[in-house]
N, C-alpha and C. Protein backbone atom coordinates (compact mmCIF):
# COMPACT_ATOMS: atom_id res chain seq x y z
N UNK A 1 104.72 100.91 104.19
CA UNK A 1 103.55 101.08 105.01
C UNK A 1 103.55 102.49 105.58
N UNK A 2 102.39 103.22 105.29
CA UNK A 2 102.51 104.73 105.56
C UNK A 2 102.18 104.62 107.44
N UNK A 3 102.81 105.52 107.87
CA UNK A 3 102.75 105.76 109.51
C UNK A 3 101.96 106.79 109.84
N UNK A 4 100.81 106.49 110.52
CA UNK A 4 99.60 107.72 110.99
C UNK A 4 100.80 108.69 112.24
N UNK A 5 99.11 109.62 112.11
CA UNK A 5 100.13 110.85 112.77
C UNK A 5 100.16 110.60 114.19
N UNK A 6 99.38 109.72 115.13
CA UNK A 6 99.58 109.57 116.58
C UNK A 6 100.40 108.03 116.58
N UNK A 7 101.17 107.75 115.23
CA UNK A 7 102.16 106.66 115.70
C UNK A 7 101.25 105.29 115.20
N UNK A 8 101.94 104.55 115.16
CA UNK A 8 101.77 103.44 114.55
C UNK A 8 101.39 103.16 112.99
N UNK A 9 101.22 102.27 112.35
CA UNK A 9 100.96 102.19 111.09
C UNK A 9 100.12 102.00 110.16
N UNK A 10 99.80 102.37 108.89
CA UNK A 10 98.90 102.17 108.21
C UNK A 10 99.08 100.78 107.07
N UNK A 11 98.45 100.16 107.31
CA UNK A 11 98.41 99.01 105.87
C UNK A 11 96.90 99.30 105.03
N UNK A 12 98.08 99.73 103.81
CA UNK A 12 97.24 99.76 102.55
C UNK A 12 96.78 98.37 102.08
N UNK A 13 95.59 98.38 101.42
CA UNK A 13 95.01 97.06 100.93
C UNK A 13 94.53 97.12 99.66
N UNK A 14 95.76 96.50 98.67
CA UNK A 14 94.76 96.56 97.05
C UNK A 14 93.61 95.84 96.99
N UNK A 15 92.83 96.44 96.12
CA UNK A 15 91.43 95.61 96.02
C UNK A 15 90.90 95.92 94.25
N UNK A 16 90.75 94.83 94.50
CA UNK A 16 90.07 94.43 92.44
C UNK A 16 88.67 93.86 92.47
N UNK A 17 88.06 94.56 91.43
CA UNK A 17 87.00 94.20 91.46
C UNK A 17 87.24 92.65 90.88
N UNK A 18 86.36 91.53 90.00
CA UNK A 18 86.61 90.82 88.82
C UNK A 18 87.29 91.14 88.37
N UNK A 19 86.51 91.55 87.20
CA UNK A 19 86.91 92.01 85.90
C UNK A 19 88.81 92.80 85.96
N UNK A 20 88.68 93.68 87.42
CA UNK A 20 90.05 94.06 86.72
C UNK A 20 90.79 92.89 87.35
N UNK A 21 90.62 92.15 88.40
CA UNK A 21 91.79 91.17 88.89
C UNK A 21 92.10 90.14 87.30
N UNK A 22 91.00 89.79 86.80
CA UNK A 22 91.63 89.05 85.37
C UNK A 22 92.79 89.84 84.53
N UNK A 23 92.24 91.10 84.52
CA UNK A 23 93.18 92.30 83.83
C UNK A 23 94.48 92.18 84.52
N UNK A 24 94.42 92.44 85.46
CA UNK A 24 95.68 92.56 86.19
C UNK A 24 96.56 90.74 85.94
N UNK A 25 95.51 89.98 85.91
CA UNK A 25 96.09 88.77 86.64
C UNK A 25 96.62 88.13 84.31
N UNK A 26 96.53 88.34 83.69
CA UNK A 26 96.37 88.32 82.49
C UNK A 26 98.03 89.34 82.61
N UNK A 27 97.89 90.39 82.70
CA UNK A 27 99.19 90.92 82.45
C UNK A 27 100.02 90.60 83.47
N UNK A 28 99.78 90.36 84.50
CA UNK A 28 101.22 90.24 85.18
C UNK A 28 101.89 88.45 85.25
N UNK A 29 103.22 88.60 86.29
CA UNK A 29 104.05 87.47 86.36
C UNK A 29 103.44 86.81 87.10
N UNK A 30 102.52 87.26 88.61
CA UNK A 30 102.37 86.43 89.53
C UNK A 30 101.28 85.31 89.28
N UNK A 31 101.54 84.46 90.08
CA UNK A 31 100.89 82.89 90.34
C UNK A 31 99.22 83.59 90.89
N UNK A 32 98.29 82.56 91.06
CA UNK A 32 97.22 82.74 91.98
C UNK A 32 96.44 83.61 91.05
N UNK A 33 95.88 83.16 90.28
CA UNK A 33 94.87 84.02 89.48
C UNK A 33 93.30 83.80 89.36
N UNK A 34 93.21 83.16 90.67
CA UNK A 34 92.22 83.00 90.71
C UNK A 34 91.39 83.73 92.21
N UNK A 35 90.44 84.67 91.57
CA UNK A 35 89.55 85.65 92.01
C UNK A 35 88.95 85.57 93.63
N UNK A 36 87.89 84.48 93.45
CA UNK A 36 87.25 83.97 94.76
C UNK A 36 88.39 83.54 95.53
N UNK A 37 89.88 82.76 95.29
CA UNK A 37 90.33 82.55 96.30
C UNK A 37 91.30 83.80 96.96
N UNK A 38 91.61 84.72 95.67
CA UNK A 38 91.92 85.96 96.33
C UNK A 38 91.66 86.84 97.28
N UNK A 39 89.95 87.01 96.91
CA UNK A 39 89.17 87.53 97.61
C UNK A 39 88.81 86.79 99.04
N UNK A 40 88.77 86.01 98.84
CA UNK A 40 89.02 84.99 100.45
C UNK A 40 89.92 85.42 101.56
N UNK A 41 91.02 85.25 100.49
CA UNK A 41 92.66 85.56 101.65
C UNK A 41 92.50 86.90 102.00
N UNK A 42 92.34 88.02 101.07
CA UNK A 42 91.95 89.48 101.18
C UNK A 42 91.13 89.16 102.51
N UNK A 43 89.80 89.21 102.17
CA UNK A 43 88.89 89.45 103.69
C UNK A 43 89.51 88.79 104.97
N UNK A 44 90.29 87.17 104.93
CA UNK A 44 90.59 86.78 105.77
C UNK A 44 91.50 87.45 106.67
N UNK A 45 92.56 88.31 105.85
CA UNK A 45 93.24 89.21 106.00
C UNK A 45 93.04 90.82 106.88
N UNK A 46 92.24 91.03 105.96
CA UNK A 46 91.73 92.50 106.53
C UNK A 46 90.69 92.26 107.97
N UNK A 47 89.87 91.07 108.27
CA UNK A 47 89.75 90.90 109.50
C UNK A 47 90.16 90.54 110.30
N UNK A 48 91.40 89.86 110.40
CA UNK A 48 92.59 89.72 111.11
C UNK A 48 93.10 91.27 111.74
N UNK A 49 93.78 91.94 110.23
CA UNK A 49 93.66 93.29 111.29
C UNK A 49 93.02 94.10 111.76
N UNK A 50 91.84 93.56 111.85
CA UNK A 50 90.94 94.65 112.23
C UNK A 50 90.18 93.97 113.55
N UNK A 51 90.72 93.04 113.72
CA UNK A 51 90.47 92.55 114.97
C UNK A 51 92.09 92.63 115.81
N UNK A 52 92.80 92.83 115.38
CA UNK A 52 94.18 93.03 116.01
C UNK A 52 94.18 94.87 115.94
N UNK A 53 92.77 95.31 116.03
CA UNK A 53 92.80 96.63 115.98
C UNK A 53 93.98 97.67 114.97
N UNK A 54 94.46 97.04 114.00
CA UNK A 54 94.98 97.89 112.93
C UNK A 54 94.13 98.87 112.31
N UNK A 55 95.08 100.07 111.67
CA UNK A 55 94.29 100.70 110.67
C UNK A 55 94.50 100.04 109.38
N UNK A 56 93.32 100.27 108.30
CA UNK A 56 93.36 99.86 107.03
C UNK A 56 93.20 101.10 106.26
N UNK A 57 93.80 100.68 104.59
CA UNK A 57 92.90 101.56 103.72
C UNK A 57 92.76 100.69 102.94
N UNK A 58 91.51 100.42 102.01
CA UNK A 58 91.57 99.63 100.95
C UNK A 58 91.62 100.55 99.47
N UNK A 59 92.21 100.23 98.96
CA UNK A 59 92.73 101.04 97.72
C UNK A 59 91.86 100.44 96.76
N UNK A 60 91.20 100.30 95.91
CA UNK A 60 90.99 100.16 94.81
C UNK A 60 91.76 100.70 93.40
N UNK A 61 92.23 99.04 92.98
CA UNK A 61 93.00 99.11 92.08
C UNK A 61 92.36 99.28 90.46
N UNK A 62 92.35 100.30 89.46
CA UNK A 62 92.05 100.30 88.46
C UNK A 62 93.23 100.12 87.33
N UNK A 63 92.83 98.87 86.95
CA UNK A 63 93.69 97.97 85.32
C UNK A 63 94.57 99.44 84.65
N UNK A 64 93.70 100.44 84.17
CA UNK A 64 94.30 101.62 82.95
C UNK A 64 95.13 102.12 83.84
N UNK A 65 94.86 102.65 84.81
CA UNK A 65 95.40 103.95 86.03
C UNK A 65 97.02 103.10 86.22
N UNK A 66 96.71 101.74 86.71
CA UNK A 66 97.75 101.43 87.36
C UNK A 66 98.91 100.78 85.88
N UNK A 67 98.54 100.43 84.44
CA UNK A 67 99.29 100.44 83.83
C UNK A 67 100.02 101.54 83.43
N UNK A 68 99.11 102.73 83.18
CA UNK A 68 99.91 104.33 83.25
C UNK A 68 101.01 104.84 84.37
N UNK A 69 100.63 103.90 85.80
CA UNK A 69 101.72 104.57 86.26
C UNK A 69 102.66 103.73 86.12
N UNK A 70 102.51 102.30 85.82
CA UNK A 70 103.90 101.53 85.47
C UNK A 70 104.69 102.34 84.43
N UNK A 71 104.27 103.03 83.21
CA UNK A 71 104.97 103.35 82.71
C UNK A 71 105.65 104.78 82.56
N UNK A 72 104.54 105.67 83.59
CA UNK A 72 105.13 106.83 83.78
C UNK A 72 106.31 106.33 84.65
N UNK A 73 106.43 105.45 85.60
CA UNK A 73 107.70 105.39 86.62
C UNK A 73 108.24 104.38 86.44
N UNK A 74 108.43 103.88 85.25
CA UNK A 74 109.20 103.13 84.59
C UNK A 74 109.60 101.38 84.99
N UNK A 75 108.36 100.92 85.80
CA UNK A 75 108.17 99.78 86.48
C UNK A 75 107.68 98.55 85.61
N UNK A 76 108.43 97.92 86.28
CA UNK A 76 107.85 96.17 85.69
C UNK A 76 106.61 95.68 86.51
N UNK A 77 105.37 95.09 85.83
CA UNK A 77 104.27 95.04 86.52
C UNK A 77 105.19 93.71 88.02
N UNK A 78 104.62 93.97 89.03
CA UNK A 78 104.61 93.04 89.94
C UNK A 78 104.05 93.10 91.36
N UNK A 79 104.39 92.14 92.19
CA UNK A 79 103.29 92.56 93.34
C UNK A 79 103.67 93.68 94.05
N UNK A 80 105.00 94.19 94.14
CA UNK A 80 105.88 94.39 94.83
C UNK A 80 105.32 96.76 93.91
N UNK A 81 105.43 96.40 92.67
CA UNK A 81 104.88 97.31 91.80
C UNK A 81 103.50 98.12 92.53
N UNK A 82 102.49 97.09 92.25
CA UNK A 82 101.34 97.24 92.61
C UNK A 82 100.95 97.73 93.90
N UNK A 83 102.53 97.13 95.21
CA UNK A 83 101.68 97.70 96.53
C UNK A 83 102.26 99.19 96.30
N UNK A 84 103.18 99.15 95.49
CA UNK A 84 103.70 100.89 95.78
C UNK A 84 102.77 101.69 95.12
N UNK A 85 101.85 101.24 94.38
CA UNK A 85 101.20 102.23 93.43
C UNK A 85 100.17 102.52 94.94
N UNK A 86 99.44 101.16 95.10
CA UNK A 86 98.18 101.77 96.30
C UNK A 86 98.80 102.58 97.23
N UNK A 87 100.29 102.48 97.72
CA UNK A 87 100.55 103.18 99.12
C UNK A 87 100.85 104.76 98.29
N UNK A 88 100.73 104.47 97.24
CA UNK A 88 101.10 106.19 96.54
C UNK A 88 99.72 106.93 96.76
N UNK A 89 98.69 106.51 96.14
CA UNK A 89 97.18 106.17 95.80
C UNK A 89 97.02 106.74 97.72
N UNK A 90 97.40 105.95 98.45
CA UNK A 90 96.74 105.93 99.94
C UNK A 90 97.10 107.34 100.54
N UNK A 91 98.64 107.99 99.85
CA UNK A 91 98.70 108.76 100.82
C UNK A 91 98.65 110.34 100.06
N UNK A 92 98.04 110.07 98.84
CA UNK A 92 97.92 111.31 97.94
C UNK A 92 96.56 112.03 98.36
């Protein structure tokens, strides 16, 4: 989680359109591949912190981009994969 400059923290937020969450959800290991309920927990989520006054970024995740960097940095797709790519993505 990247740390703003007057202190406290930033949570990055992947975000898929459709089309790429099938992409994504088609190649990878994880469970829950299903879209609308993703997108559910996502918003339920991001207004939680944003009523607990957090900062956000929402990243938008693209299928090609983020398989290129699995293999430029030599990663196994996973969730754990994916948040490092957005917090790379967030703070470039």
């Amino acid at each position: 989680m990247p740390k703003l400059e007057g202190g406290g923290h930033l949570t990055v937020v992947p975000w898929y359109d459709r089309a790429g969450f099938a992409e994504i959800c088609i190649a990878g290991p994880d469970d829950g591949c299903d879209y609308d309920r993703w997108r559910g927990q996502a918003m339920r989520a991001v207004e939680a912190l944003l009523r607990e006054g957090g900062a956000i970024e929402i990243v938008t995740v693209h299928p090609a981009d983020y398989r290129a960097w699995l293999v430029l940095h030599a990663h196994l797709d996973s969730r754990a994969s994916r948040q490092r790519f957005v917090c790379e993505l967030a703070v470039s």
